[in-house]
C-alpha atoms as a PDB file:
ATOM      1  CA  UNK A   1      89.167 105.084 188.168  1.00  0.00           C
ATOM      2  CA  UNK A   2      90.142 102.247 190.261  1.00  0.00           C
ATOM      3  CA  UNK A   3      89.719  99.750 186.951  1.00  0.00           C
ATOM      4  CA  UNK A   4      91.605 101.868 185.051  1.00  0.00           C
ATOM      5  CA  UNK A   5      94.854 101.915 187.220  1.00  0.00           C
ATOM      6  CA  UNK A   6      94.945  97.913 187.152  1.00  0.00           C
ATOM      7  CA  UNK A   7      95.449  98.152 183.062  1.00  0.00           C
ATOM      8  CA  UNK A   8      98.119 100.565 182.991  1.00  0.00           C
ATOM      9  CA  UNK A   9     101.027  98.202 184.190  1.00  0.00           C
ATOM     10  CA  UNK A  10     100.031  95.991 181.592  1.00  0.00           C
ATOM     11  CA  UNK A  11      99.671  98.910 178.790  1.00  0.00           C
ATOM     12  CA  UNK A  12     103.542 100.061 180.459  1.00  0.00           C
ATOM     13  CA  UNK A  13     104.635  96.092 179.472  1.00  0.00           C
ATOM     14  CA  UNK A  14     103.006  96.061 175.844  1.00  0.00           C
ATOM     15  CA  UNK A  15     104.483  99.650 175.022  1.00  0.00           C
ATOM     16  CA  UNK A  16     108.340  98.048 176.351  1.00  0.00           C
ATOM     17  CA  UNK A  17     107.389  94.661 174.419  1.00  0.00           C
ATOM     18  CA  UNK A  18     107.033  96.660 171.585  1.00  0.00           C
ATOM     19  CA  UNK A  19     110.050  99.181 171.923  1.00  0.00           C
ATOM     20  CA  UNK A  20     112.630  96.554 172.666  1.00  0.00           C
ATOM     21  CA  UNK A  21     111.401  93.117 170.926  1.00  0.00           C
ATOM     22  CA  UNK A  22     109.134  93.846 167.584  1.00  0.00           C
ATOM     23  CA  UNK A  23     110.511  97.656 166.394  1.00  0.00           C
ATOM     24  CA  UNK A  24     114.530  97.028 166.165  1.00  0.00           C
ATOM     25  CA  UNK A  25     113.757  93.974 164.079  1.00  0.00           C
ATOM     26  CA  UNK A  26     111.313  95.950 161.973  1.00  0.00           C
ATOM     27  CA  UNK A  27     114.267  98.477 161.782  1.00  0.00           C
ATOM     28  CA  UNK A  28     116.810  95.204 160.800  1.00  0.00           C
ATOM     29  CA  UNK A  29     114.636  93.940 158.246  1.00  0.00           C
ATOM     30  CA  UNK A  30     114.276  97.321 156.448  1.00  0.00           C
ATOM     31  CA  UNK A  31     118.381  97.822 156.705  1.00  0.00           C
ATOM     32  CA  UNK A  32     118.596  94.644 154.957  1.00  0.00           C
ATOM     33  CA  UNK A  33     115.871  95.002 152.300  1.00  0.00           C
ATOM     34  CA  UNK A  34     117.291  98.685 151.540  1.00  0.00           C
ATOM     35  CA  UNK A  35     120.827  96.647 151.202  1.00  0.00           C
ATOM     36  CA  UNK A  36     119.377  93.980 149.127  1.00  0.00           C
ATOM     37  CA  UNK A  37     117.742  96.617 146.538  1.00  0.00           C
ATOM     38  CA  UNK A  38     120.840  98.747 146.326  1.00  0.00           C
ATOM     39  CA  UNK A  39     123.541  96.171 145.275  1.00  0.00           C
ATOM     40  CA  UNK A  40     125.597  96.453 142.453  1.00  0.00           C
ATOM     41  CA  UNK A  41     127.684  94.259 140.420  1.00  0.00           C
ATOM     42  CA  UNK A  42     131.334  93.653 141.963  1.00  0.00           C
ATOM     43  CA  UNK A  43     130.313  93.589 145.430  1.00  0.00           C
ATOM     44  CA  UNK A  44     130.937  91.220 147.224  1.00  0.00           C
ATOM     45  CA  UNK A  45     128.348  89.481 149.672  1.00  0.00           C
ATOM     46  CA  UNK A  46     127.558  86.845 152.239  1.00  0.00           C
ATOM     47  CA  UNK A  47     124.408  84.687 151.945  1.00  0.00           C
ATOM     48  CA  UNK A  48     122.193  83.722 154.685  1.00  0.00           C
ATOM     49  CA  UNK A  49     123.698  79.962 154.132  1.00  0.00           C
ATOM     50  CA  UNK A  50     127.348  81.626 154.156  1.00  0.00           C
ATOM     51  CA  UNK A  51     128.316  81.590 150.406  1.00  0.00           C
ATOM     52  CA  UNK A  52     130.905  84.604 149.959  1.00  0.00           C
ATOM     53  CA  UNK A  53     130.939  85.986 146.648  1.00  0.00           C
ATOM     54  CA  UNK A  54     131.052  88.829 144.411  1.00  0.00           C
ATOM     55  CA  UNK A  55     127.636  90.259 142.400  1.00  0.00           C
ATOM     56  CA  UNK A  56     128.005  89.001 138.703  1.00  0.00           C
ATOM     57  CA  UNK A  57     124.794  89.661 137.345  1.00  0.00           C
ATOM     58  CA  UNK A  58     121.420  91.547 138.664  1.00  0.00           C
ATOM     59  CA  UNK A  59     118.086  90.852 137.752  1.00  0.00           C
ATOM     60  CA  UNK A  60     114.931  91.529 139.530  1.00  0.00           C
ATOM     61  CA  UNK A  61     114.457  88.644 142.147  1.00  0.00           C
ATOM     62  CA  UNK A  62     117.637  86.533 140.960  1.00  0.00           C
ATOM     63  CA  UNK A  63     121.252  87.345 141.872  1.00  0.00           C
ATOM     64  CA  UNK A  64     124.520  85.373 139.974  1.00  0.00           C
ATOM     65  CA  UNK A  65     126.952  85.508 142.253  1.00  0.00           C
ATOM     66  CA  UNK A  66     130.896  84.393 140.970  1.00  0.00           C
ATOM     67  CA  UNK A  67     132.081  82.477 144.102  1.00  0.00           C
ATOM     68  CA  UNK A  68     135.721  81.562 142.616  1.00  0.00           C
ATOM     69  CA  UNK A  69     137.616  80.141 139.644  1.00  0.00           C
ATOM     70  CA  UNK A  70     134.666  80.783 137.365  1.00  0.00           C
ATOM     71  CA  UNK A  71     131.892  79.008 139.319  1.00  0.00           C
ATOM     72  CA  UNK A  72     128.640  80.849 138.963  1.00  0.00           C
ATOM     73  CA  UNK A  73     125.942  80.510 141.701  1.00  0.00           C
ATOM     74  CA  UNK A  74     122.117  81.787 140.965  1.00  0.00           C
ATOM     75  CA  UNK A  75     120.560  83.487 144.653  1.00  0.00           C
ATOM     76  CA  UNK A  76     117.359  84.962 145.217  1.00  0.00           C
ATOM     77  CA  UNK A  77     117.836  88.858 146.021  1.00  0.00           C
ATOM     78  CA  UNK A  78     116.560  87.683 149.352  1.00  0.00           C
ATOM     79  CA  UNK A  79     118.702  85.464 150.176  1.00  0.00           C
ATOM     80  CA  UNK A  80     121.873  88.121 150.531  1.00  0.00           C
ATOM     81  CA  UNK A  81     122.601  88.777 154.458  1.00  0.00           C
ATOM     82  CA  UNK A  82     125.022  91.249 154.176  1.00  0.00           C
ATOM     83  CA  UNK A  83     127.646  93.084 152.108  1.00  0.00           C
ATOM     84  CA  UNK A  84     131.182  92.664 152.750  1.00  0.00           C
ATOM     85  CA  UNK A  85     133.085  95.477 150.769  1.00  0.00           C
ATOM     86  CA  UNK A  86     133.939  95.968 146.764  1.00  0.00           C
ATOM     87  CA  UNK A  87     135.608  92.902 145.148  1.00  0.00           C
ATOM     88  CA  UNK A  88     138.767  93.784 143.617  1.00  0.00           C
ATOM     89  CA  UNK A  89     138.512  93.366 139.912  1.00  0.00           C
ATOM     90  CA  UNK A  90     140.160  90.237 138.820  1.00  0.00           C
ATOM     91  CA  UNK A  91     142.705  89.601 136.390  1.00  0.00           C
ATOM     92  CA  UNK A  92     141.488  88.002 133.208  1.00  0.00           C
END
């Protein structure tokens, strides 16, 4: 019994590792997949390299993003860090 008490506080320090470093980035980086796989076109996002601009065209792994004054920009799906709001349509 006595060898068993000298592994719990280290059990206790793997459980808190666990609860407060490795599971809320597990929790981030399904938040962010699930927001990858559910864009559409006209939203507007910003990349992990901090290109803002608005969904163009979809394709599996690919995303064209229209960053301004017709300038096109091909992004892997991947590469989106987060969604900034509906682009407002633009005037043709």
């Amino acid at each position: 019994m006595e060898g068993l008490s000298a592994f719990i506080p280290i059990v206790i320090l793997l459980v808190l590792f666990y609860l407060l470093l490795i599971l809320p980035n597990q929790l981030q980086g399904r938040r962010v997949r699930k927001m990858q796989q559910s864009l559409n076109v006209g939203e507007q996002v910003i990349t992990v390299g901090g290109l803002v601009g608005s969904v163009a065209e979809l394709g599996q792994d690919v995303i064209t993003l229209d960053v301004g004054h017709g300038t096109r920009v091909r992004v892997t799906r991947a590469s989106i860090a987060q969604r900034v709001g509906p682009s407002l349509p633009q005037a043709q």
